[in-house]
N, C-alpha and C. Protein backbone atom coordinates (compact mmCIF):
# COMPACT_ATOMS: atom_id res chain seq x y z
N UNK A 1 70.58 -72.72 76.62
CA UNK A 1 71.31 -73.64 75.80
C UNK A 1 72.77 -73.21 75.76
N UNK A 2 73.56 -74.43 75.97
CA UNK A 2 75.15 -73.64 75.75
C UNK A 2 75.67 -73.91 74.82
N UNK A 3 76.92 -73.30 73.95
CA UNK A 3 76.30 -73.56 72.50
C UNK A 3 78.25 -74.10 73.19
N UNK A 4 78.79 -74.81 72.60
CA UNK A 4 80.21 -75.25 72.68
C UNK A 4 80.85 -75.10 71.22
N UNK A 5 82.40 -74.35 70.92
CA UNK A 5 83.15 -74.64 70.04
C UNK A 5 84.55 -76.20 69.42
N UNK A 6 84.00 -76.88 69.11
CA UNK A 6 85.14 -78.19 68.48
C UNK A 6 86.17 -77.51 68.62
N UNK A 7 87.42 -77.90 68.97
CA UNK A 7 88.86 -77.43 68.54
C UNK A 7 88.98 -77.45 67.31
N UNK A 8 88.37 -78.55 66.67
CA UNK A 8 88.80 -78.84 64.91
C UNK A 8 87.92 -77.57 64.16
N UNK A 9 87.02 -77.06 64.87
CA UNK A 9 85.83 -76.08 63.76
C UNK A 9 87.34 -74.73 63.70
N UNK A 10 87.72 -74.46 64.88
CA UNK A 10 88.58 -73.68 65.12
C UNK A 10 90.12 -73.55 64.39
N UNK A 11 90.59 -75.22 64.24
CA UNK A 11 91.78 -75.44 63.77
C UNK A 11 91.46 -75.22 61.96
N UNK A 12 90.48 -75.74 61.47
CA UNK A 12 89.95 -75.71 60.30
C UNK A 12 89.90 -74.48 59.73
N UNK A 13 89.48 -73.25 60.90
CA UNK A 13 89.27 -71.89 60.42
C UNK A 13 90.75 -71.48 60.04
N UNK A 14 91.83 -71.32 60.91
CA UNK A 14 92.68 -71.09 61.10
C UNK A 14 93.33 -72.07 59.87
N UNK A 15 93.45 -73.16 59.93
CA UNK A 15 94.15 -73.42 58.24
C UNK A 15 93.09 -72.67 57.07
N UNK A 16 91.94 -72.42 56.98
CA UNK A 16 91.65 -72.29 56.06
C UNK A 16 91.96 -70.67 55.60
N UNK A 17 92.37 -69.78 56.85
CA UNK A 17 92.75 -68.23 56.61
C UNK A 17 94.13 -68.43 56.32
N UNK A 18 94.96 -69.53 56.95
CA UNK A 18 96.15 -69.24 55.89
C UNK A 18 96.64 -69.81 54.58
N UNK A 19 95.43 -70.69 54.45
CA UNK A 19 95.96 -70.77 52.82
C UNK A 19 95.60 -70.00 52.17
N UNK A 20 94.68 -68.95 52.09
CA UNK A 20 93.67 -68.08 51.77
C UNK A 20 95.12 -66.74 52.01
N UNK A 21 95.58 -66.55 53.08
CA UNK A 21 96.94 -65.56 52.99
C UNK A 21 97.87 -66.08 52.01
N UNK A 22 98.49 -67.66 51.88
CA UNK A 22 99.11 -68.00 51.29
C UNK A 22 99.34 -67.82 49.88
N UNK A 23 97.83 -68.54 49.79
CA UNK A 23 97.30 -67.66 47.89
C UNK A 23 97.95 -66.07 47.88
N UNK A 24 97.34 -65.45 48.57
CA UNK A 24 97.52 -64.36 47.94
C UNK A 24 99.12 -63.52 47.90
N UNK A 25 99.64 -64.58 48.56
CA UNK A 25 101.52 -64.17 48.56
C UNK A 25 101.83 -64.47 47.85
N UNK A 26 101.20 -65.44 46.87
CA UNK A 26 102.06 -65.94 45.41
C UNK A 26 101.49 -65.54 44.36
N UNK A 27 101.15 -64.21 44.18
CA UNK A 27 99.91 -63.91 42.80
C UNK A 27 101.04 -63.02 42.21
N UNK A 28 101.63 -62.87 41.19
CA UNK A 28 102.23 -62.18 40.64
C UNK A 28 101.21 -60.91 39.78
N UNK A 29 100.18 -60.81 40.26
CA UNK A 29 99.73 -59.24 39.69
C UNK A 29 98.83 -58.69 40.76
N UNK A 30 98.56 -57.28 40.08
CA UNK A 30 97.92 -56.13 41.16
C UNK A 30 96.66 -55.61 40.02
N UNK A 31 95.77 -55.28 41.23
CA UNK A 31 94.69 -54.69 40.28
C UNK A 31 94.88 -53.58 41.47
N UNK A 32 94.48 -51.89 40.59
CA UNK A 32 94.41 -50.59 41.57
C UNK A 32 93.47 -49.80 40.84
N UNK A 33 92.94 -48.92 41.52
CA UNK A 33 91.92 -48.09 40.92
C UNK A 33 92.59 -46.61 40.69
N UNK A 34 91.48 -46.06 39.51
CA UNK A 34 91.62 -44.54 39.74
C UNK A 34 90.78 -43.80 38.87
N UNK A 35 89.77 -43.58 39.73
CA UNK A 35 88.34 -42.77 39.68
C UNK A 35 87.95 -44.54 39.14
N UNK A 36 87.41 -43.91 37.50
CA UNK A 36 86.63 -45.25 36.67
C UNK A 36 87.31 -46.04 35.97
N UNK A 37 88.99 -46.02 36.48
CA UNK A 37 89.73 -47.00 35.38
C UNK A 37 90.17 -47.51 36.82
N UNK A 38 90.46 -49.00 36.26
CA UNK A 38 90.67 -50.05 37.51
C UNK A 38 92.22 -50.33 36.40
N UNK A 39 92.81 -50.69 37.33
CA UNK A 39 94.07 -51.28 36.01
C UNK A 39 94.92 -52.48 36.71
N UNK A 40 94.77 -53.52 36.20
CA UNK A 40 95.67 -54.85 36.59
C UNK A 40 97.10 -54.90 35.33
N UNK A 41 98.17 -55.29 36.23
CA UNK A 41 99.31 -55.34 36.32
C UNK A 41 100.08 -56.85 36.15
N UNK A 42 100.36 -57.25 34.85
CA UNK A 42 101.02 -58.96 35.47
C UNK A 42 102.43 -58.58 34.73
N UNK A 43 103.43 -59.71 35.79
CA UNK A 43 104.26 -60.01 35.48
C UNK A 43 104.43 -61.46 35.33
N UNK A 44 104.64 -61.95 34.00
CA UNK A 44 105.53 -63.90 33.90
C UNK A 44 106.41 -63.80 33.38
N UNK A 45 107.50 -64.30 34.42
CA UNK A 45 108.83 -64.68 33.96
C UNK A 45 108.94 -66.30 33.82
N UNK A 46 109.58 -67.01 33.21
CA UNK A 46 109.53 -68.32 33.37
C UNK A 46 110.10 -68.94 34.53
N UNK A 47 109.85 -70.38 34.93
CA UNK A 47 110.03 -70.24 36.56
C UNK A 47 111.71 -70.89 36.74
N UNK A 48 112.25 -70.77 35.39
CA UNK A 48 113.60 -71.18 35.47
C UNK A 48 114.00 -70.88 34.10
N UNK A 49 115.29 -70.86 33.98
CA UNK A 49 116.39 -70.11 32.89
C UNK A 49 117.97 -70.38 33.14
N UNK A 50 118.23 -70.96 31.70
CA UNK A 50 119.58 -71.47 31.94
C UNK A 50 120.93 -70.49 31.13
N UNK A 51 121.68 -70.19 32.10
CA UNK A 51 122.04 -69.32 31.68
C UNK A 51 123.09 -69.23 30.18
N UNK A 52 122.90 -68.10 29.85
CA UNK A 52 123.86 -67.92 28.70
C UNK A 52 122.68 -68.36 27.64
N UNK A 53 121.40 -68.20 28.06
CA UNK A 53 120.71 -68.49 26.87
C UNK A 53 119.29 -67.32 27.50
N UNK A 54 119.04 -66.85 26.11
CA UNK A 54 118.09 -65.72 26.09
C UNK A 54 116.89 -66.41 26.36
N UNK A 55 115.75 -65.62 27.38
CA UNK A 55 114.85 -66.00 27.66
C UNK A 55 113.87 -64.95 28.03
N UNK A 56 111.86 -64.96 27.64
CA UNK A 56 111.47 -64.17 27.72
C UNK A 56 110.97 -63.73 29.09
N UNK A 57 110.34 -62.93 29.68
CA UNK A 57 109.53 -61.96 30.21
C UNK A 57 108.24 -61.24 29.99
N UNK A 58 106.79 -61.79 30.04
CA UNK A 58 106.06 -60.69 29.43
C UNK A 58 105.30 -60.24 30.74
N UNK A 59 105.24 -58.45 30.36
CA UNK A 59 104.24 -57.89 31.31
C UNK A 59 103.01 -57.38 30.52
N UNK A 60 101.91 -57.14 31.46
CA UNK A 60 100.91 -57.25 30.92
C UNK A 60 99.90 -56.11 31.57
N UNK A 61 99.75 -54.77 30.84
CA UNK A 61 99.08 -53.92 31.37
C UNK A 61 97.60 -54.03 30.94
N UNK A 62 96.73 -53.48 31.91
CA UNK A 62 95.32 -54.03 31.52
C UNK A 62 94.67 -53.05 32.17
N UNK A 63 93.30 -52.00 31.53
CA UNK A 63 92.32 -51.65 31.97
C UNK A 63 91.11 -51.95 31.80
N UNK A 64 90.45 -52.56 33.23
CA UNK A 64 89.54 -53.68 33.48
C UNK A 64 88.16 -52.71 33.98
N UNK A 65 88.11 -51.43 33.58
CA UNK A 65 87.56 -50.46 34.29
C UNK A 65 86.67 -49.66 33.28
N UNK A 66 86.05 -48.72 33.65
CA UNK A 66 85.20 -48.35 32.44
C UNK A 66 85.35 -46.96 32.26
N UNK A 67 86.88 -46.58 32.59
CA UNK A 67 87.68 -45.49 31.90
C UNK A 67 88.34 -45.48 31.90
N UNK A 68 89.39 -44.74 30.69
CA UNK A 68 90.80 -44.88 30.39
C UNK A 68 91.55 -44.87 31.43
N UNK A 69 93.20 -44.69 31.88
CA UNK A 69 94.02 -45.14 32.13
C UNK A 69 94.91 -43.99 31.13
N UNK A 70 94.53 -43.09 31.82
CA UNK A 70 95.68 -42.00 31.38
C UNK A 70 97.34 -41.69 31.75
N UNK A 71 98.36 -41.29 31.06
CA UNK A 71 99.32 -41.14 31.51
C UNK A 71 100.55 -42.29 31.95
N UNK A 72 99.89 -43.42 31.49
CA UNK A 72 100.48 -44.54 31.89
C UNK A 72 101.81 -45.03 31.55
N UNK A 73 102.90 -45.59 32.81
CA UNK A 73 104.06 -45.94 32.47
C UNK A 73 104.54 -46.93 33.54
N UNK A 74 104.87 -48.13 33.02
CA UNK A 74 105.45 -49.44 33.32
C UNK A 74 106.78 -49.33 33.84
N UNK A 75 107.10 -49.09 34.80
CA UNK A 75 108.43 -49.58 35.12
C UNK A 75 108.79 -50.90 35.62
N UNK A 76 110.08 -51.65 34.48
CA UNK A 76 110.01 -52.97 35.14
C UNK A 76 111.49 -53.45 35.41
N UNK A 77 112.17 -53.90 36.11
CA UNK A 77 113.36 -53.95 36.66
C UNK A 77 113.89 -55.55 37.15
N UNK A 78 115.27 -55.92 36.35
CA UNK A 78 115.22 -57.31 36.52
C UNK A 78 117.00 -57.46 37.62
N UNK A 79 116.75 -58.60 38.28
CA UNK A 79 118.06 -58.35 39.25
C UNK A 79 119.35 -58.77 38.22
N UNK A 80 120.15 -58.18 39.12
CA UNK A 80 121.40 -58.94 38.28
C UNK A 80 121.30 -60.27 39.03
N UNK A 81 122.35 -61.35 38.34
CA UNK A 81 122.92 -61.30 36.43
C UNK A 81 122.52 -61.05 35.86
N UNK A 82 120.85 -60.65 35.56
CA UNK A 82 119.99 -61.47 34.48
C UNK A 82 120.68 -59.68 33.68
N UNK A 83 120.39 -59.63 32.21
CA UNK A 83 120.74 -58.47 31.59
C UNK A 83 119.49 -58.50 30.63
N UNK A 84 119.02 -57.26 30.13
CA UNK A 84 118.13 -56.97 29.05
C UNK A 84 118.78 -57.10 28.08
N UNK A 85 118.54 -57.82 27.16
CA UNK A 85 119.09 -58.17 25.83
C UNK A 85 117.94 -57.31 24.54
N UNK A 86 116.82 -56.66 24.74
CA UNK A 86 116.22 -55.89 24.22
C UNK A 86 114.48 -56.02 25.12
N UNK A 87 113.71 -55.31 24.54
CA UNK A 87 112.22 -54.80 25.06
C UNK A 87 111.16 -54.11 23.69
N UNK A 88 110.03 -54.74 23.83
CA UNK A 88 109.55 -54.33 22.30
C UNK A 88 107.57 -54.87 23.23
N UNK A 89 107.41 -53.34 22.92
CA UNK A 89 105.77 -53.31 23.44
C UNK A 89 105.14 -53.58 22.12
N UNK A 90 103.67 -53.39 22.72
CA UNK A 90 102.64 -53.20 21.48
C UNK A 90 102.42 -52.01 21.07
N UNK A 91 102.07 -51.98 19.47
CA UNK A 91 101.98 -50.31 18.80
C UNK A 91 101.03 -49.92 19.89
N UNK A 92 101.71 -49.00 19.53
CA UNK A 92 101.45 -47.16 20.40
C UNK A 92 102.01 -46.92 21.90
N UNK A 93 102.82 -48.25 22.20
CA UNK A 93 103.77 -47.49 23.04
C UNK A 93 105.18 -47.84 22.80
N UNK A 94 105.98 -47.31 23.53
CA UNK A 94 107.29 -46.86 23.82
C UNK A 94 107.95 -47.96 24.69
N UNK A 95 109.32 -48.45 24.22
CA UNK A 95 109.97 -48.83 25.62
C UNK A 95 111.36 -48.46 25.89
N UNK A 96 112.08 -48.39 26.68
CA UNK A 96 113.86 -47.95 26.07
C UNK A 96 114.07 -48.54 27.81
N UNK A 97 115.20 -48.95 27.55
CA UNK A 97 116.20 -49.41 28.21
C UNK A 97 117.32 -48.80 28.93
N UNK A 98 117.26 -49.24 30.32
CA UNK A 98 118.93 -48.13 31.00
C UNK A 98 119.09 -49.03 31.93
N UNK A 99 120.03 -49.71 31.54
CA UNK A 99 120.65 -50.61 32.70
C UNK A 99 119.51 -51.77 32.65
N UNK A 100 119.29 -52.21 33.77
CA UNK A 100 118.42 -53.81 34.26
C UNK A 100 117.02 -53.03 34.77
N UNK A 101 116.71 -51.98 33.65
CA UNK A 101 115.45 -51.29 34.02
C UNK A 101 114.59 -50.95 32.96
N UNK A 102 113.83 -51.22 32.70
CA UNK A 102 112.93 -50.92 31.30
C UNK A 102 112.07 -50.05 31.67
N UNK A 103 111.45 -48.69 30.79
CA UNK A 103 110.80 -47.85 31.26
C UNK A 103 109.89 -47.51 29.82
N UNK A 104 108.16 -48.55 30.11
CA UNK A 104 106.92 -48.77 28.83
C UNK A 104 106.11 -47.81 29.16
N UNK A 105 106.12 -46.71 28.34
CA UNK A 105 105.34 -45.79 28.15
C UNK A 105 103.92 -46.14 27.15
N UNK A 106 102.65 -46.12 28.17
CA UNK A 106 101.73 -46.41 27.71
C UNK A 106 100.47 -45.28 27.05
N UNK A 107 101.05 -44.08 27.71
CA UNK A 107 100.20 -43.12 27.06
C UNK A 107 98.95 -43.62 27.72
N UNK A 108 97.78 -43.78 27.01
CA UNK A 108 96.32 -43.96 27.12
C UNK A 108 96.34 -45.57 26.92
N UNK A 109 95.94 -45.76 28.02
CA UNK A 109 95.28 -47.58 27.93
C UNK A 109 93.93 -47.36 27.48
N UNK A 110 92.85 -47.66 26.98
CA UNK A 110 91.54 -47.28 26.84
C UNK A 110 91.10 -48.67 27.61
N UNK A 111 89.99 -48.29 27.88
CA UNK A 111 88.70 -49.09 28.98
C UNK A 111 89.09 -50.46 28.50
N UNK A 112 88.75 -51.67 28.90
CA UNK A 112 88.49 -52.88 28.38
C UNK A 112 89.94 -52.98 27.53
N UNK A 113 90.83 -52.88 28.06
CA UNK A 113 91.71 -53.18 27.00
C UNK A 113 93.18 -53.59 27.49
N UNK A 114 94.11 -54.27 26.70
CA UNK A 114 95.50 -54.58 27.67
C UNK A 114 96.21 -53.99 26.01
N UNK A 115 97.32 -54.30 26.98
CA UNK A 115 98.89 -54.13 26.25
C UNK A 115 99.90 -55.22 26.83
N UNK A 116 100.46 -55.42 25.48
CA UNK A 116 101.81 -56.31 26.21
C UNK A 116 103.37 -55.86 26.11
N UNK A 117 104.21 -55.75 26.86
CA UNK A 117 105.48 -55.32 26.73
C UNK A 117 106.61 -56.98 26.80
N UNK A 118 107.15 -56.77 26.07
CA UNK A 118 108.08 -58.51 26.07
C UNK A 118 109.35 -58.24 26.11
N UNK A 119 110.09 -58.99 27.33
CA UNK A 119 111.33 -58.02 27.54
C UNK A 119 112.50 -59.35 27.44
N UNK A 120 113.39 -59.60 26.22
CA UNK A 120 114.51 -60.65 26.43
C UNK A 120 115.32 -60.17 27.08
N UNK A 121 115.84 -61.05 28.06
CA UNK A 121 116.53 -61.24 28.86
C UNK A 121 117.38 -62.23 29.07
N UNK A 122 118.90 -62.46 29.66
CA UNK A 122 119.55 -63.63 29.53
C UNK A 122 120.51 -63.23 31.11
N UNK A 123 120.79 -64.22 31.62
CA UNK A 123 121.94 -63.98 32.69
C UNK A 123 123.24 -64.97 32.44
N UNK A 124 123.98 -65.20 33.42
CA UNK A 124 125.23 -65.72 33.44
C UNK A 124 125.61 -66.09 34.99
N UNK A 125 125.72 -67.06 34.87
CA UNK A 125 126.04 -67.84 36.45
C UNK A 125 126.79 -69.35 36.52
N UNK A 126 128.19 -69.43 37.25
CA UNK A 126 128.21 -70.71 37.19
C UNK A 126 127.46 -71.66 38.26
N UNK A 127 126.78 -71.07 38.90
CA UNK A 127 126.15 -71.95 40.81
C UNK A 127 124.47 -71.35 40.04
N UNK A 128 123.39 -72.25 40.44
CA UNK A 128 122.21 -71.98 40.87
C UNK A 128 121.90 -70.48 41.44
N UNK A 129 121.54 -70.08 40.61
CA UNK A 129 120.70 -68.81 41.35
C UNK A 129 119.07 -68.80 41.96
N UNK A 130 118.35 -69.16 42.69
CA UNK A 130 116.93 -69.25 43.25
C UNK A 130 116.67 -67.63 43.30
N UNK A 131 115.39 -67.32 43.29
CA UNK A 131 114.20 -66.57 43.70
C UNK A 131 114.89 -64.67 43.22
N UNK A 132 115.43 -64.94 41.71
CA UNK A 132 115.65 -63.72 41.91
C UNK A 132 114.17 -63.20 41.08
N UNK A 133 114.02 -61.77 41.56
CA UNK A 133 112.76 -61.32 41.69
C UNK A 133 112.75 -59.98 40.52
N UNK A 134 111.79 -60.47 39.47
CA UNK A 134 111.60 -59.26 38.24
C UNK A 134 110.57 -58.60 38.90
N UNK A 135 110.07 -57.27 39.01
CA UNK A 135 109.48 -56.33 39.61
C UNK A 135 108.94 -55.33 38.33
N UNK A 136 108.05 -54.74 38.57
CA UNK A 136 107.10 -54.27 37.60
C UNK A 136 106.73 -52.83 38.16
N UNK A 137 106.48 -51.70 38.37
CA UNK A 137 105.22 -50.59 38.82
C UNK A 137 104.69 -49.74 37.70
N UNK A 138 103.51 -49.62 37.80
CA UNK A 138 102.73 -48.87 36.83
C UNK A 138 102.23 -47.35 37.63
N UNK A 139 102.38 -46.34 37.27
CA UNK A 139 102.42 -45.12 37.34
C UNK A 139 101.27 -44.58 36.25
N UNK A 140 100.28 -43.53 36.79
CA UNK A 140 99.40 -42.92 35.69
C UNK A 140 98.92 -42.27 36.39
N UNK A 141 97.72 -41.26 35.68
CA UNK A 141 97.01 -40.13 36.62
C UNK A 141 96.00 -41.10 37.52
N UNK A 142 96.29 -40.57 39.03
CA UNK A 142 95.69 -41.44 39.57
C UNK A 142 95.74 -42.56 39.91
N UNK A 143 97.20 -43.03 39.66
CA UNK A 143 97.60 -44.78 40.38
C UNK A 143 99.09 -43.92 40.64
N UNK A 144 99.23 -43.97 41.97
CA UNK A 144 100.59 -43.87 42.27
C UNK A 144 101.26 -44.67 42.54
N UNK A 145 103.07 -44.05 42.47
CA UNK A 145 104.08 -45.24 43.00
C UNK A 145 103.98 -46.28 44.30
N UNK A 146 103.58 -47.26 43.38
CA UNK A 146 102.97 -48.53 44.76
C UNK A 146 101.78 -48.74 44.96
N UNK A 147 100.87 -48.16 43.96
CA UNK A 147 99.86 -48.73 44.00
C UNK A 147 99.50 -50.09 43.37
N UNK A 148 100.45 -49.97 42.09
CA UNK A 148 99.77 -51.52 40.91
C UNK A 148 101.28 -51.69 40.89
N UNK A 149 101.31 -52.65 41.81
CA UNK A 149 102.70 -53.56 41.59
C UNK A 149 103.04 -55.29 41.56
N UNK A 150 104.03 -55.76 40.43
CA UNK A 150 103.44 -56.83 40.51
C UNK A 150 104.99 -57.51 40.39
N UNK A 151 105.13 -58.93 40.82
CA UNK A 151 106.33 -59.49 40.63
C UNK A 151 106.36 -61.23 40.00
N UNK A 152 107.75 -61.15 39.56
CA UNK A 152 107.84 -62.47 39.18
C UNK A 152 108.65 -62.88 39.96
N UNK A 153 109.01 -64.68 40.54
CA UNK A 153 110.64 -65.18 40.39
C UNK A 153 111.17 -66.11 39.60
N UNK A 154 111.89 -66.32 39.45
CA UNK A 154 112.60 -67.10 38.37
C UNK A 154 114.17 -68.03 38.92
N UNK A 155 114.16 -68.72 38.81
CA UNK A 155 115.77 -69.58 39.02
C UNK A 155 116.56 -69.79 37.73
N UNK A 156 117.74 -69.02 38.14
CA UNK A 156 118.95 -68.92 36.89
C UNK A 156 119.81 -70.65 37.25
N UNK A 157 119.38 -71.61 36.39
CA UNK A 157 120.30 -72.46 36.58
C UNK A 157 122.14 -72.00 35.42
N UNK A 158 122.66 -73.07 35.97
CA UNK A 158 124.21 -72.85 35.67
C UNK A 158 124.17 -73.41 33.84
């Protein structure tokens, strides 16, 4: 028996692996492991912002795993124009500010559990700004730099 392939079974595969890549180029979070804590990572920025007016940011640390999430710290970094106008986590952690860089000290995430960090922000532009990109990395025992990284973009209108 000879078994024959359709061009379309073929063309079908082939669109259906790149929307399937596509998805996954536009996900603004990361899930990473370490040992028994799994930890997902989001960043939402809003998908536009007009400038000269304050607007939020929230990131969103999460252990989805069935152990803590020790040592944990958020670094999240926004392009210029945009400026941090302040940053304020949930009790029991930390956030402070240096420049267009926020640095959320999470200490202990425990199992099953998130945190939120909310970061105002405002820029200044007279032209359209497109696709500038807020960036996030989470650091802890056992998730290294680049493991749980996650991004937003946002358009600064005038």
């Amino acid at each position: 028996m000879r078994v024959r392939f359709l061009p379309t079974r073929i063309a079908v595969s082939v669109l259906a692996f790149a929307a399937l890549a596509l998805g996954a180029g536009c996900n603004n979070n990361d899930v990473t492991g370490a040992g028994g804590a799994l930890a997902r990572l989001n960043v939402d920025a809003p998908d536009s912002a007009t400038s000269g007016q304050n607007f939020d940011i929230h990131v969103t640390a999460q252990d989805i795993g069935v152990e803590n999430i020790q040592n944990g710290v958020v670094t999240v970094s926004v392009p210029a124009p945009l400026t941090i106008v302040s940053a304020n986590g949930d009790a029991g952690t930390t956030a402070s500010v240096s420049g267009n860089t926020v640095t959320w000290t999470l200490g202990v995430l425990d199992s099953n559990s998130e945190s939120e960090l909310t970061i105002t922000a405002m820029g200044t532009t007279t032209t359209a700004m497109s696709n500038l990109v807020v960036n996030a990395q989470m650091t802890a025992t056992g998730i290294n730099a680049g493991d749980a990284v996650a991004t937003d973009t946002l358009v600064l209108n005038p």
